[in-house]
C-alpha atoms as a PDB file:
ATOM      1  CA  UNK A   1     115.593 175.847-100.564  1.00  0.00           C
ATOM      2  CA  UNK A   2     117.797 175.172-103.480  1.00  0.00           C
ATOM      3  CA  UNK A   3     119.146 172.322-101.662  1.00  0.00           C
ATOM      4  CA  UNK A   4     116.122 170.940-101.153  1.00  0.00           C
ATOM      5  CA  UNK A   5     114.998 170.846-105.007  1.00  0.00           C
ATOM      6  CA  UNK A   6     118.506 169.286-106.027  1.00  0.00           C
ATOM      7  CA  UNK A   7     118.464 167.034-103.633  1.00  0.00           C
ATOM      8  CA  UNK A   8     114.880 165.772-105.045  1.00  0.00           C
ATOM      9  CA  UNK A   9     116.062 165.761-108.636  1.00  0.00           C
ATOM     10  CA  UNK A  10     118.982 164.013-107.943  1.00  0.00           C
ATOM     11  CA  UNK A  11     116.682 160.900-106.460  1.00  0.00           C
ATOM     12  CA  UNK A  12     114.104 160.913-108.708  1.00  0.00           C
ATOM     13  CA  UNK A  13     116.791 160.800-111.528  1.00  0.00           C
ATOM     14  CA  UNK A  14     118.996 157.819-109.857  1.00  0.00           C
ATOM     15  CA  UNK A  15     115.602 155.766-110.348  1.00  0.00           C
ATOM     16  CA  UNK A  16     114.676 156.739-114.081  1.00  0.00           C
ATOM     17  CA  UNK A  17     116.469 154.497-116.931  1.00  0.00           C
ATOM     18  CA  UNK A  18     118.996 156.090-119.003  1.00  0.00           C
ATOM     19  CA  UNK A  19     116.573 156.672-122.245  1.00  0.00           C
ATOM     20  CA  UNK A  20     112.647 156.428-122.010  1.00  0.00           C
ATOM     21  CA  UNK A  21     112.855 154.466-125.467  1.00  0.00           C
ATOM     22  CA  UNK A  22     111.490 151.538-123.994  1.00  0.00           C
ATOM     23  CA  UNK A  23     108.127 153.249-122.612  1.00  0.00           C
ATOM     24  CA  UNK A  24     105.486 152.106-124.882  1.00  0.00           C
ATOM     25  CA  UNK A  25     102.302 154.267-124.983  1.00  0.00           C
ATOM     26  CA  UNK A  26      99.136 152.327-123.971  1.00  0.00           C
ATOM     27  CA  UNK A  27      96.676 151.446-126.672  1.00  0.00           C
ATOM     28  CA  UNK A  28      93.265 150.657-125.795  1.00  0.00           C
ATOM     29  CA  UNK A  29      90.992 148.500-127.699  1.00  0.00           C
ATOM     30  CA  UNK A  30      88.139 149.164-129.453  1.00  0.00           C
ATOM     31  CA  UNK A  31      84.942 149.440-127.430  1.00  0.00           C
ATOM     32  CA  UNK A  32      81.468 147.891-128.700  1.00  0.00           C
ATOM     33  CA  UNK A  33      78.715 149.027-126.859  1.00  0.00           C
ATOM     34  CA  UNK A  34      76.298 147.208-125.802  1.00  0.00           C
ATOM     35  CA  UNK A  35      72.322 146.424-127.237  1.00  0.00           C
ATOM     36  CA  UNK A  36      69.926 145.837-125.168  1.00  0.00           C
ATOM     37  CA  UNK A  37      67.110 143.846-125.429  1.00  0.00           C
ATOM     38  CA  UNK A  38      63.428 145.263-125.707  1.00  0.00           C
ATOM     39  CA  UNK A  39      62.209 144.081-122.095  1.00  0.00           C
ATOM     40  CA  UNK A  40      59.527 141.760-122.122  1.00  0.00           C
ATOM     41  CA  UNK A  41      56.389 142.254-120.205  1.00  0.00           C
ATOM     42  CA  UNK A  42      57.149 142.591-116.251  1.00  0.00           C
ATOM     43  CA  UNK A  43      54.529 140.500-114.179  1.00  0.00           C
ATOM     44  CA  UNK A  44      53.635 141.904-110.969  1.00  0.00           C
ATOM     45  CA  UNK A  45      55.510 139.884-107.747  1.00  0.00           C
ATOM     46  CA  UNK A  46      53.359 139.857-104.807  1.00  0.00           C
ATOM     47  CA  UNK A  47      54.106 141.389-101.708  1.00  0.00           C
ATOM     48  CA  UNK A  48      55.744 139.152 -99.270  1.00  0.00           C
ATOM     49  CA  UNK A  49      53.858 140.161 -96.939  1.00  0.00           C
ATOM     50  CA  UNK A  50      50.612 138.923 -98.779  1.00  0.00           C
ATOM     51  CA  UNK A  51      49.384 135.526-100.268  1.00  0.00           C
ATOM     52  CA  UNK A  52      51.352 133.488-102.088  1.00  0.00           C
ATOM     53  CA  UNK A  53      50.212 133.209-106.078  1.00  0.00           C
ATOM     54  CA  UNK A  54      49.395 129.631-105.548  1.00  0.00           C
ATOM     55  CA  UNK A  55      49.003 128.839-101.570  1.00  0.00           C
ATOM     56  CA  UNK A  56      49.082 125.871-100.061  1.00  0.00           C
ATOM     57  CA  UNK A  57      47.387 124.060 -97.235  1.00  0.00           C
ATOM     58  CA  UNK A  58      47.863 125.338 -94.181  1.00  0.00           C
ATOM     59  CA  UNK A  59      49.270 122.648 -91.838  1.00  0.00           C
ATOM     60  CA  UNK A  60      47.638 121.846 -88.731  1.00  0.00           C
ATOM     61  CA  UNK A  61      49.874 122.655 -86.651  1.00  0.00           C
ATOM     62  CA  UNK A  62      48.723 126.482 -86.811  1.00  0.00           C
ATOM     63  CA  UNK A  63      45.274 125.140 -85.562  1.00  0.00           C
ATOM     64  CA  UNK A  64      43.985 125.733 -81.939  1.00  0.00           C
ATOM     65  CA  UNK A  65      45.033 128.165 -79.575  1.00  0.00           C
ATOM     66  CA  UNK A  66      48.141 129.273 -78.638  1.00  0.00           C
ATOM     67  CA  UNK A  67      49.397 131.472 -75.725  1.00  0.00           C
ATOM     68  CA  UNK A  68      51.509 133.852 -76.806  1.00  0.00           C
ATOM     69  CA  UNK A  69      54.592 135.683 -75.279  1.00  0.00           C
ATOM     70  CA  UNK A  70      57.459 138.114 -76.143  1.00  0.00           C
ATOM     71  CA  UNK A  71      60.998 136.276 -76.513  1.00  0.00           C
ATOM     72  CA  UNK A  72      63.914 137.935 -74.815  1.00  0.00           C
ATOM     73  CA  UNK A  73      67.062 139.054 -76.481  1.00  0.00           C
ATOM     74  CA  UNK A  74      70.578 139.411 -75.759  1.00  0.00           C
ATOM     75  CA  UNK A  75      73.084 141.667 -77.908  1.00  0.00           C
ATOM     76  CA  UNK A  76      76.592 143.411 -77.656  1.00  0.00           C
ATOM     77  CA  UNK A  77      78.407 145.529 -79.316  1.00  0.00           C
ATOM     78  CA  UNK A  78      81.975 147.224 -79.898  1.00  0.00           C
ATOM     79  CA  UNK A  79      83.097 150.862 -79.186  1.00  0.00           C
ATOM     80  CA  UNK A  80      86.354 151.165 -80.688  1.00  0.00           C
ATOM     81  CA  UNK A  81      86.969 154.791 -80.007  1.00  0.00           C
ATOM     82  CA  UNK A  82      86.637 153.626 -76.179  1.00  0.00           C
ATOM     83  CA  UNK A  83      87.845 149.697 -76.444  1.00  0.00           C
ATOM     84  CA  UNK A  84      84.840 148.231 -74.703  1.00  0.00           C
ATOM     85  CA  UNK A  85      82.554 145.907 -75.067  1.00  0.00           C
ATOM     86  CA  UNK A  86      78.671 146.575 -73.632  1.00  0.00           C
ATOM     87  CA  UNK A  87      76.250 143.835 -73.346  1.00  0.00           C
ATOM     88  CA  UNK A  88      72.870 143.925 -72.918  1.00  0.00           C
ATOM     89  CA  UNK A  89      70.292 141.532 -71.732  1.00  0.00           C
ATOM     90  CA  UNK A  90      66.568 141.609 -71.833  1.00  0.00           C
ATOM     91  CA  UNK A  91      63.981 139.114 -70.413  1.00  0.00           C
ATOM     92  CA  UNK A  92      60.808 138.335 -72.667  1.00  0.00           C
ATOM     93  CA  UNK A  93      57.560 138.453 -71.373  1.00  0.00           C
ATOM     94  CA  UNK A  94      54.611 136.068 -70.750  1.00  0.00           C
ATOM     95  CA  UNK A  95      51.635 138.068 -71.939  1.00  0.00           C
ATOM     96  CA  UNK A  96      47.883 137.665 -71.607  1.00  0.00           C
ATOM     97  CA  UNK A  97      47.671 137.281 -74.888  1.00  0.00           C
ATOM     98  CA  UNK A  98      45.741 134.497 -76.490  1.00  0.00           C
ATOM     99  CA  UNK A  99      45.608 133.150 -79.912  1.00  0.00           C
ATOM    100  CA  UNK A 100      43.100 130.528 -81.616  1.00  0.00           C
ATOM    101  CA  UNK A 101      42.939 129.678 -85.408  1.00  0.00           C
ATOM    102  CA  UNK A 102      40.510 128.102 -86.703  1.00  0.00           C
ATOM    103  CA  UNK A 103      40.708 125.405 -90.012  1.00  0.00           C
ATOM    104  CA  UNK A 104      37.709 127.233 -91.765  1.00  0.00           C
ATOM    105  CA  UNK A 105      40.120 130.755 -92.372  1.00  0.00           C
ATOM    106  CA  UNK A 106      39.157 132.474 -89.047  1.00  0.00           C
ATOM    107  CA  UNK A 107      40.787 133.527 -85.970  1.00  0.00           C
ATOM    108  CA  UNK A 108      40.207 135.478 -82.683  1.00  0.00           C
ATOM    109  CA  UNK A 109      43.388 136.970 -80.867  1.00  0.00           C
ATOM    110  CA  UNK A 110      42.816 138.175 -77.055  1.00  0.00           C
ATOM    111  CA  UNK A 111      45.025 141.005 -77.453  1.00  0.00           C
ATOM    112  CA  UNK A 112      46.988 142.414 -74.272  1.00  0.00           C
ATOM    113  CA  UNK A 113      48.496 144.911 -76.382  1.00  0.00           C
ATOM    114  CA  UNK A 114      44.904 146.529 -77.807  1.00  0.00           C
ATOM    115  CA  UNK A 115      43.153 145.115 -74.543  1.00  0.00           C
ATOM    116  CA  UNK A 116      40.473 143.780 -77.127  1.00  0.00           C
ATOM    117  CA  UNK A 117      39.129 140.241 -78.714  1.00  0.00           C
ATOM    118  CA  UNK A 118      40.306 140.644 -82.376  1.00  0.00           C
ATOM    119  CA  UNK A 119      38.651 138.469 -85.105  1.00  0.00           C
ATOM    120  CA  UNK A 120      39.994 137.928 -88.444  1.00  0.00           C
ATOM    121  CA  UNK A 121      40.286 135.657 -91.281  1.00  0.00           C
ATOM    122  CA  UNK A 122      43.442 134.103 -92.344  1.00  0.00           C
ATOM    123  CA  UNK A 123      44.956 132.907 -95.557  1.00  0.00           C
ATOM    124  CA  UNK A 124      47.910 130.496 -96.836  1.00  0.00           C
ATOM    125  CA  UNK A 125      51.417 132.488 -97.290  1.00  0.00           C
ATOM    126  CA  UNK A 126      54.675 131.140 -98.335  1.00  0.00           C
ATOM    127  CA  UNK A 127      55.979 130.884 -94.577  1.00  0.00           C
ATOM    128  CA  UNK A 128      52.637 129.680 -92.988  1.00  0.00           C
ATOM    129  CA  UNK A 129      49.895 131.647 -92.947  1.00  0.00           C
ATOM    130  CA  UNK A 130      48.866 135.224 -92.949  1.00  0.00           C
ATOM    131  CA  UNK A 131      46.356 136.560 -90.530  1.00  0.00           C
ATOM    132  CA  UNK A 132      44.655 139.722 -91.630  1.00  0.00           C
ATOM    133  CA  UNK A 133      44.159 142.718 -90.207  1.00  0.00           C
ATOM    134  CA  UNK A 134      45.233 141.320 -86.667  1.00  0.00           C
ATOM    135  CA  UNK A 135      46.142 143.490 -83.554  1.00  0.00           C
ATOM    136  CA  UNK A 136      47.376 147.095 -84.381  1.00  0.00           C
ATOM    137  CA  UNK A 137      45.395 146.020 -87.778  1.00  0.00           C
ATOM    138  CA  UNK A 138      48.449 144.804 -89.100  1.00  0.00           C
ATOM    139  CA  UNK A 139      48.984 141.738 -91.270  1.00  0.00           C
ATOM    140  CA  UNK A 140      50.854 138.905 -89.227  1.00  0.00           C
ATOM    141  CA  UNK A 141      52.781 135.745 -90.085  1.00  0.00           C
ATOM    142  CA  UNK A 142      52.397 133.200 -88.507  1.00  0.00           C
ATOM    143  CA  UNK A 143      55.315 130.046 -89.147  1.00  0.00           C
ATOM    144  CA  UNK A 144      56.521 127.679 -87.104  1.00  0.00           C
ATOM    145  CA  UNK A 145      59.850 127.663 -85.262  1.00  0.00           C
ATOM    146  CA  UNK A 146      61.708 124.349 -84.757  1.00  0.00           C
ATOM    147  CA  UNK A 147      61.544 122.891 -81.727  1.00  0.00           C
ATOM    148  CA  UNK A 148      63.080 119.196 -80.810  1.00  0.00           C
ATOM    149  CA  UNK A 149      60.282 118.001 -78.283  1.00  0.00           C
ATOM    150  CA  UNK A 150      57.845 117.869 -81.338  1.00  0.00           C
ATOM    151  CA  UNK A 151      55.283 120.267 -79.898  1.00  0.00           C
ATOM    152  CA  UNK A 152      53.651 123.035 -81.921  1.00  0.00           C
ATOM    153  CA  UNK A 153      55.992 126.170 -81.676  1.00  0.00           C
ATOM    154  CA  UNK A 154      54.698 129.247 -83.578  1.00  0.00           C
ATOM    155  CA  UNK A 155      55.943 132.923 -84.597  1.00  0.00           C
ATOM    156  CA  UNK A 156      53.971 136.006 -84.995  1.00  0.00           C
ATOM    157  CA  UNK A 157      55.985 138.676 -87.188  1.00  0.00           C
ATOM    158  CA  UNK A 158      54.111 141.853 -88.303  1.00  0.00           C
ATOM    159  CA  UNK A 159      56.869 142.419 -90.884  1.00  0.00           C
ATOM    160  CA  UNK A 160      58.659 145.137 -89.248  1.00  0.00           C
ATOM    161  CA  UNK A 161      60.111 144.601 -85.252  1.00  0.00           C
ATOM    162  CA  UNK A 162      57.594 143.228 -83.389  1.00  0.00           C
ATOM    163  CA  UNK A 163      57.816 139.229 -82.914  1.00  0.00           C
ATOM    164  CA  UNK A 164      55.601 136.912 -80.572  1.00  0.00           C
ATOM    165  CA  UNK A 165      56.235 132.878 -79.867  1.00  0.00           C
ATOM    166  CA  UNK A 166      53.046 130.856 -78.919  1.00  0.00           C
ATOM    167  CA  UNK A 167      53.148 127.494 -77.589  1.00  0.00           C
ATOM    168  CA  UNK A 168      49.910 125.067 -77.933  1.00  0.00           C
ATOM    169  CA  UNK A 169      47.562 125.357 -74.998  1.00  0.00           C
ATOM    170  CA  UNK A 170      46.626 122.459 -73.077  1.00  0.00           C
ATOM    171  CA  UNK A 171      43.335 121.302 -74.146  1.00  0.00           C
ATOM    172  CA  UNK A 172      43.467 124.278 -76.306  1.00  0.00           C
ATOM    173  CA  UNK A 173      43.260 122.526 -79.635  1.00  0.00           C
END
């Protein structure tokens, strides 16, 4: 054991400098804290899931009716503690859903999912608009997705997971 310490000493002292004359002691500088200002009056934001403060026009291309279906997804991911790589695929869905909204602020959705006609009022939100109280009486954007052909591709998002795409109906508008 004595060996051991010695042998220690002896390398932490071949990498130390003769005299510790030249080791400065650190000096920090004066701090000044910080004032802040008296906060002025906070304004409300609204929710994003609500109308915007100063809608817009809806465009037309949210009028008529739309049939609506779920999109598929694919995904993967990594499991390093194993080194693989799993992959999954799932289809979408054509549903019997049905969608028609109207220019005067109205809708009625054919719902598959509460197997009932749903009919609402809709208003102007920052991404489209909003349609009130829709099926599981949840709020529901509705914005349009880009599409090259031109035609009328919409969205449904109820602000949490759920997602439908509609596509104009023929003679549907």
């Amino acid at each position: 054991m004595p060996l051991r310490i010695s042998l220690a000493f002896l390398c932490l002292s071949i990498g130390l400098p003769a005299s510790a004359q030249d080791i400065a002691p650190f000096r920090a500088q004066e701090v000044k804290p910080y004032r802040a200002q008296e906060p002025a009056a906070v304004q409300p934001r609204p929710s994003p899931r609500r109308e915007s403060p100063a809608p817009a026009q809806a465009s037309s291309v949210f009028f008529g009716t739309f049939g609506l279906a779920v999109p598929g997804v694919a995904y993967g991911w990594d499991n390093h503690a194993t080194q693989t790589r799993t992959n999954v695929v799932a289809a979408g869905t054509l549903t019997k859903s049905s969608l028609r909204v109207n220019p005067d602020g109205t809708y009625e959705w054919n719902s598959a999912w509460d197997g009932r006609l749903i009919r609402g009022r809709w208003v102007s939100h920052r991404d489209g608009i909003l349609l009130q109280n829709g099926q599981e009486k949840k709020d529901w954007v509705m914005g349009r997705l880009p599409n090259p052909s031109g035609s009328a591709v919409v969205y449904l998002y109820d602000g949490n997971s759920m997602t439908y795409h509609g596509t104009p109906k023929p003679g549907g508008r």
